[in-house]
N, C-alpha and C. Protein backbone atom coordinates (compact mmCIF):
# COMPACT_ATOMS: atom_id res chain seq x y z
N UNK A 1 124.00 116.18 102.61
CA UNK A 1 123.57 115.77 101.29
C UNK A 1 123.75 116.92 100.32
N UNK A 2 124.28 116.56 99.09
CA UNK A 2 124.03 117.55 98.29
C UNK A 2 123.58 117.39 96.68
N UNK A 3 122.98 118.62 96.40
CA UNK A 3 121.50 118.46 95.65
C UNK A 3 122.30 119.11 94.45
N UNK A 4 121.94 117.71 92.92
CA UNK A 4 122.20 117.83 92.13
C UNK A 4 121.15 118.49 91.11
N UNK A 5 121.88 119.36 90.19
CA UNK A 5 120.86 120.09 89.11
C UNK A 5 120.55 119.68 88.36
N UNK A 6 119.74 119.43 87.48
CA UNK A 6 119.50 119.21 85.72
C UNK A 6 120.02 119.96 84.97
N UNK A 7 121.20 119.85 84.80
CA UNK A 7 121.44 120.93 83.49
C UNK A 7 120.95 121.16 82.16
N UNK A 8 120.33 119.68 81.94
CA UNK A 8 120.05 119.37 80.37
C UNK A 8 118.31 119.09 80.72
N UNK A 9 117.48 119.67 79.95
CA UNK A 9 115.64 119.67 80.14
C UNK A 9 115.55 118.20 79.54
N UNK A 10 114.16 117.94 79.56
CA UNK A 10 113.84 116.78 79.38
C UNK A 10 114.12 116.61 77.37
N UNK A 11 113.45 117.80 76.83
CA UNK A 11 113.43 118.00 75.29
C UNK A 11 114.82 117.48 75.21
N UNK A 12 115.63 117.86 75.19
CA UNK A 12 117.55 117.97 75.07
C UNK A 12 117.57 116.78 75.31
N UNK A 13 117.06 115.81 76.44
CA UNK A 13 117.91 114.60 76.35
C UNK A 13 116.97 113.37 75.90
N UNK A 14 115.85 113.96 75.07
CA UNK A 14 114.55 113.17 74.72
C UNK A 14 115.32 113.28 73.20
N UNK A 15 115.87 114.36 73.08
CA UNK A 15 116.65 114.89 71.88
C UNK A 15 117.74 113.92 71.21
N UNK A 16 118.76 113.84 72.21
CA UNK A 16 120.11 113.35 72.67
C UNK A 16 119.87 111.92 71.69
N UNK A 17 118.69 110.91 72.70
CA UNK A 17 118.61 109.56 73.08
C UNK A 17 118.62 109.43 71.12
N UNK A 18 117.34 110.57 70.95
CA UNK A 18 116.81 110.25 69.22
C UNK A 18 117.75 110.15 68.20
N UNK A 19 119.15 110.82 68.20
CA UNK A 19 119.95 111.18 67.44
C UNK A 19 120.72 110.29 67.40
N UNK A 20 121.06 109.53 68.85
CA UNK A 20 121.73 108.31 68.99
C UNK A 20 121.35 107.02 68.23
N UNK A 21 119.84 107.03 68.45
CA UNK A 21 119.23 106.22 67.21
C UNK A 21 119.34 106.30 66.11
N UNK A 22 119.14 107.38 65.57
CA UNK A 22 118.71 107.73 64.13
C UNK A 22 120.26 108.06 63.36
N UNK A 23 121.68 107.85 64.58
CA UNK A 23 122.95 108.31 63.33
C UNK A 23 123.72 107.07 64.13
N UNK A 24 123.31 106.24 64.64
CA UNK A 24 124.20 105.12 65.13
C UNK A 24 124.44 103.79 63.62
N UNK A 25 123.63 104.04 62.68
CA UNK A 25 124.29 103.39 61.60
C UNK A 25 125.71 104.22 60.45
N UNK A 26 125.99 105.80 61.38
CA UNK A 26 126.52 106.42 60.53
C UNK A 26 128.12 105.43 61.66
N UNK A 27 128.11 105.19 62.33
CA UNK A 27 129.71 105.45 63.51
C UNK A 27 129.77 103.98 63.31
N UNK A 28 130.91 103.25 63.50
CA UNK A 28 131.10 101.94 63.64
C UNK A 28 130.92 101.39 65.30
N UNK A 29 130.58 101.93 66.14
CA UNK A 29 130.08 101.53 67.28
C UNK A 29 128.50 102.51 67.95
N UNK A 30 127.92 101.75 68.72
CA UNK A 30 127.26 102.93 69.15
C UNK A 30 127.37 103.87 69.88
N UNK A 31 129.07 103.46 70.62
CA UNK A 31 129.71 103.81 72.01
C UNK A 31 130.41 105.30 71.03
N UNK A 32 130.62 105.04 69.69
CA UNK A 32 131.55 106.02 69.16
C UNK A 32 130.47 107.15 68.61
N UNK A 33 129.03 106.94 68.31
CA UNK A 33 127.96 107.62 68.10
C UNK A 33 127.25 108.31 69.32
N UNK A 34 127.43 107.94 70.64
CA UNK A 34 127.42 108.80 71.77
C UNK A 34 128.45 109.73 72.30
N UNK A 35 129.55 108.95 71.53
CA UNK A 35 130.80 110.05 72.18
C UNK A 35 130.24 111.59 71.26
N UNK A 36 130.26 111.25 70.07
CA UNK A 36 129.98 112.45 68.56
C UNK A 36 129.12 113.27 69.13
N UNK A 37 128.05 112.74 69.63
CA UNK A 37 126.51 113.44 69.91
C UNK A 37 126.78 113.91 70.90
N UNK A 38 127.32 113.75 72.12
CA UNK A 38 127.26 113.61 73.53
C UNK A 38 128.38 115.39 73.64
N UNK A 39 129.38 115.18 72.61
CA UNK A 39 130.32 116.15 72.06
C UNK A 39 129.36 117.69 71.60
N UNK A 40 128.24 117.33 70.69
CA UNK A 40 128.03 118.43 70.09
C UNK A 40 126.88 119.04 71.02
N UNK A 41 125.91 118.19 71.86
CA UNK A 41 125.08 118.59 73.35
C UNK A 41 126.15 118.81 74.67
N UNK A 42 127.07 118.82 75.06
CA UNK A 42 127.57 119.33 75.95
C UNK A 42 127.62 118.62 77.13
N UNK A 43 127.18 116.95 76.41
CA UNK A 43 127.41 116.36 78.35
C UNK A 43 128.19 115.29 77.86
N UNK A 44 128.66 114.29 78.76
CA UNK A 44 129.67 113.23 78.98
C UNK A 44 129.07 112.43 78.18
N UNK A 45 129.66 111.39 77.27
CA UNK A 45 129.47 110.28 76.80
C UNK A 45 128.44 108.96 77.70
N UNK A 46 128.97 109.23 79.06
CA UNK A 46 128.60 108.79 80.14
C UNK A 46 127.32 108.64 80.68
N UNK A 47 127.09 109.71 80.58
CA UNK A 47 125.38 110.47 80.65
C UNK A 47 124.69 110.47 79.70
N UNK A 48 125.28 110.52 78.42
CA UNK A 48 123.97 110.35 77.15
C UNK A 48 123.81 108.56 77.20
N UNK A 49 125.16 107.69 77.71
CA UNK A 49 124.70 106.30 77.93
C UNK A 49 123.44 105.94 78.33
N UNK A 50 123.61 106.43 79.60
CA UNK A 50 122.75 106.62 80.54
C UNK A 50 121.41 106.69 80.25
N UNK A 51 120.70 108.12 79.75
CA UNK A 51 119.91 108.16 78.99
C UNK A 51 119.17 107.45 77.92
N UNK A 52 120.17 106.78 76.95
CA UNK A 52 119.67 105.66 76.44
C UNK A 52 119.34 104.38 76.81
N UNK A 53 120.31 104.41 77.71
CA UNK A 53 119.94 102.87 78.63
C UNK A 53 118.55 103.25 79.57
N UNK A 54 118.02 104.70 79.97
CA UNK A 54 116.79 104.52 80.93
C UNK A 54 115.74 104.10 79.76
N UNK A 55 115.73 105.01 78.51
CA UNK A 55 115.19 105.41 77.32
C UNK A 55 114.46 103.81 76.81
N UNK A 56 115.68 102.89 76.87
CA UNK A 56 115.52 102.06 76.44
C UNK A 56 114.58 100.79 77.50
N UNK A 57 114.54 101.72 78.62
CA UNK A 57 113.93 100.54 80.14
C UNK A 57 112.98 100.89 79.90
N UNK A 58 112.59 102.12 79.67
CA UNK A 58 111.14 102.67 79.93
C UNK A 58 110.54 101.93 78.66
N UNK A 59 111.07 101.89 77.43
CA UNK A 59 110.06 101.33 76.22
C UNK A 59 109.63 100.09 76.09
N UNK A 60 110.83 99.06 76.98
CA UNK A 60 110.39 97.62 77.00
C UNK A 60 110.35 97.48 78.39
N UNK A 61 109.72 97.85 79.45
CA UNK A 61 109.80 98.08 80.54
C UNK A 61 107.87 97.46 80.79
N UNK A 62 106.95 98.28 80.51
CA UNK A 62 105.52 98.08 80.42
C UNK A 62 105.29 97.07 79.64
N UNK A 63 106.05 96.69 78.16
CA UNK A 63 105.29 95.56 77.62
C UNK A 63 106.61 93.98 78.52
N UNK A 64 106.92 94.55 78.45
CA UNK A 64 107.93 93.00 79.60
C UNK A 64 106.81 92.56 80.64
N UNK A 65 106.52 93.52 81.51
CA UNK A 65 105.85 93.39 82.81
C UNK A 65 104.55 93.36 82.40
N UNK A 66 103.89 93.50 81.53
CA UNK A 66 102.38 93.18 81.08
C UNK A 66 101.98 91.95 81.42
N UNK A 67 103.08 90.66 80.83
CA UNK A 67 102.82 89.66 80.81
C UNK A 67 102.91 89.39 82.25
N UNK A 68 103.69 89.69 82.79
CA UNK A 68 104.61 89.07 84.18
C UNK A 68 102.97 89.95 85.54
N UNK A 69 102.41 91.08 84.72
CA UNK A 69 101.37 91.27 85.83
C UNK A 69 100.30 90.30 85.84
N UNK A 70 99.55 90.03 84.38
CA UNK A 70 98.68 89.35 83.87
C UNK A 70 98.60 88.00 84.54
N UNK A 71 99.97 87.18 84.59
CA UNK A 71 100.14 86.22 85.36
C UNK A 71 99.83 86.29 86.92
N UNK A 72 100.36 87.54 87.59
CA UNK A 72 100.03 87.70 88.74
C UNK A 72 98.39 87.81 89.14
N UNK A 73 97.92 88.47 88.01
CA UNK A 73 96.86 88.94 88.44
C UNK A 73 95.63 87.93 88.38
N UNK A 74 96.06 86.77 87.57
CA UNK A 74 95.24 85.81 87.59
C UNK A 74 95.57 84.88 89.20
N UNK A 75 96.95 84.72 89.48
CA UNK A 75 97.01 84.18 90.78
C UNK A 75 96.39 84.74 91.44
N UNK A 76 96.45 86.08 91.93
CA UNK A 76 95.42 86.87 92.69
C UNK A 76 94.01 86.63 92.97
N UNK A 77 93.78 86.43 91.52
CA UNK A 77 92.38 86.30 91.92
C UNK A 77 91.72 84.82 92.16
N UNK A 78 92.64 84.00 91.80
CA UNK A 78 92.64 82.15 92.18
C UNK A 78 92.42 82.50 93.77
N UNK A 79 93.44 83.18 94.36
CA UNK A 79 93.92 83.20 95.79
C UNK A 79 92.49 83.71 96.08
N UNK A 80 92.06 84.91 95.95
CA UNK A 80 90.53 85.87 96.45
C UNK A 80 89.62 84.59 96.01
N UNK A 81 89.41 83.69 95.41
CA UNK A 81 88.40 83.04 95.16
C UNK A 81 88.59 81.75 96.37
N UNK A 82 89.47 81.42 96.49
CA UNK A 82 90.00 80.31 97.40
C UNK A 82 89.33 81.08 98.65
N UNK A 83 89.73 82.06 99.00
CA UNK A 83 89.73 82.72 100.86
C UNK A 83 88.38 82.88 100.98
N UNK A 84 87.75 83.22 99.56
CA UNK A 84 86.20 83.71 99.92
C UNK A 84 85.73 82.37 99.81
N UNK A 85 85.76 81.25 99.10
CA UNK A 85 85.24 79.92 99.07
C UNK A 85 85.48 79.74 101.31
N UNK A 86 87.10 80.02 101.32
CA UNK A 86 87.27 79.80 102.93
C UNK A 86 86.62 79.96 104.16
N UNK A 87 86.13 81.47 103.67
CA UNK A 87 85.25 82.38 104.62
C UNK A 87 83.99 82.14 104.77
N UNK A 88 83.36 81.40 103.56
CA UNK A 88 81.88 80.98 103.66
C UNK A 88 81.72 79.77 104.02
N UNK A 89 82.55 78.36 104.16
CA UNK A 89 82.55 77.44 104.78
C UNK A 89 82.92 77.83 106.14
N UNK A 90 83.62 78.80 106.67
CA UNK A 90 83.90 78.66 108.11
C UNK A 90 83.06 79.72 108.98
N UNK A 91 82.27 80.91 107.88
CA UNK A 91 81.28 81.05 108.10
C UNK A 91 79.68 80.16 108.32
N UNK A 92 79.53 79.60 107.71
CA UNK A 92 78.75 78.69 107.93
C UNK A 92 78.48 77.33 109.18
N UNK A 93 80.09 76.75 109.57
CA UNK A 93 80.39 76.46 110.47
C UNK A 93 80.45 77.19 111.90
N UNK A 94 80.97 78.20 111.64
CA UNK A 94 80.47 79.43 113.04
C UNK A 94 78.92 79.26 113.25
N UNK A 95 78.23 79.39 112.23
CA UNK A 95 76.41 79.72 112.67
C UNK A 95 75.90 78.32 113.31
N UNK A 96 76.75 77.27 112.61
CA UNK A 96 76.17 75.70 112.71
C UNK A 96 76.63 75.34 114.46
N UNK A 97 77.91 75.50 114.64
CA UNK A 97 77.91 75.70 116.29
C UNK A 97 77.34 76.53 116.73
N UNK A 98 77.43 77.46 116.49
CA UNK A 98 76.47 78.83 117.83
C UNK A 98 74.89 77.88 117.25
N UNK A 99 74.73 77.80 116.34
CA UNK A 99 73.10 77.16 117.21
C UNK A 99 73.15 76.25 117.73
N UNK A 100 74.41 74.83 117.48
CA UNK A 100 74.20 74.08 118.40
C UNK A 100 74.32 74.24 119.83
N UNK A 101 75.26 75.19 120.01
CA UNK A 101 75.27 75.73 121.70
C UNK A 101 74.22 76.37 122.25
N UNK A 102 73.32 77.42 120.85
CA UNK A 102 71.78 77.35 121.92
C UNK A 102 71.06 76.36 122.11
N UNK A 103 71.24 75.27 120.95
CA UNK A 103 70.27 74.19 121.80
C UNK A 103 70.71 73.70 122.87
N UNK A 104 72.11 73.02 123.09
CA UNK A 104 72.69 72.61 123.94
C UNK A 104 71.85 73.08 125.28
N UNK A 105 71.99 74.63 125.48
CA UNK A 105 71.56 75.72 126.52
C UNK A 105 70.26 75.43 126.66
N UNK A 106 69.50 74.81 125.88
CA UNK A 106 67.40 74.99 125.94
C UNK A 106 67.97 73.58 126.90
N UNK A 107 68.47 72.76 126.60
CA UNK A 107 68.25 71.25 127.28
C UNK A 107 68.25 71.51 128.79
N UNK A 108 69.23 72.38 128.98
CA UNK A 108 69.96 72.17 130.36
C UNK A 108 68.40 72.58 131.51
């Protein structure tokens, strides 16, 4: 295996992503506003993509999945209310035989 470096800190490509934003109405593409930027920071067009595309997961990333947990989390707890409704009827049924088997046992 071999172990790749960071050449560029987090600032630099927190940097990178911002500039891409803030001058992508200057370039007629945004592909031609990463090449410019990507040119004057010192890494591949490729890699400042990159960056914007994580840049851009991470910001709609938590409010996407908010909804999509919220939903879960209400199934969840439908489900925990169901098993514990489960557990106390078949609890209850456990106690209701075991005493009928001690009476059973007094008869004999």
């Amino acid at each position: 295996m071999t172990k790749t470096t960071n050449k560029f800190s987090p600032e630099v490509r927190d940097r990178a992503v911002r500039m891409v934003g803030e001058h992508r109405g200057d370039y007629s593409s945004e592909w031609s506003a990463m090449t410019s930027i990507a040119g004057k920071i010192g890494c591949t067009a490729e890699t400042l993509r990159r960056w914007c595309r994580e840049e851009a997961s991470r910001r709609s990333g938590p409010a996407a999945q908010a909804g999509d947990e919220r939903e879960r989390l209400k199934l969840l707890e439908r489900e925990v209310k169901e098993l514990r409704r489960a557990n106390e009827i078949l609890r209850k049924a456990s106690a209701y035989f075991a005493q009928a088997e001690l009476d059973r046992r007094d008869r004999w």
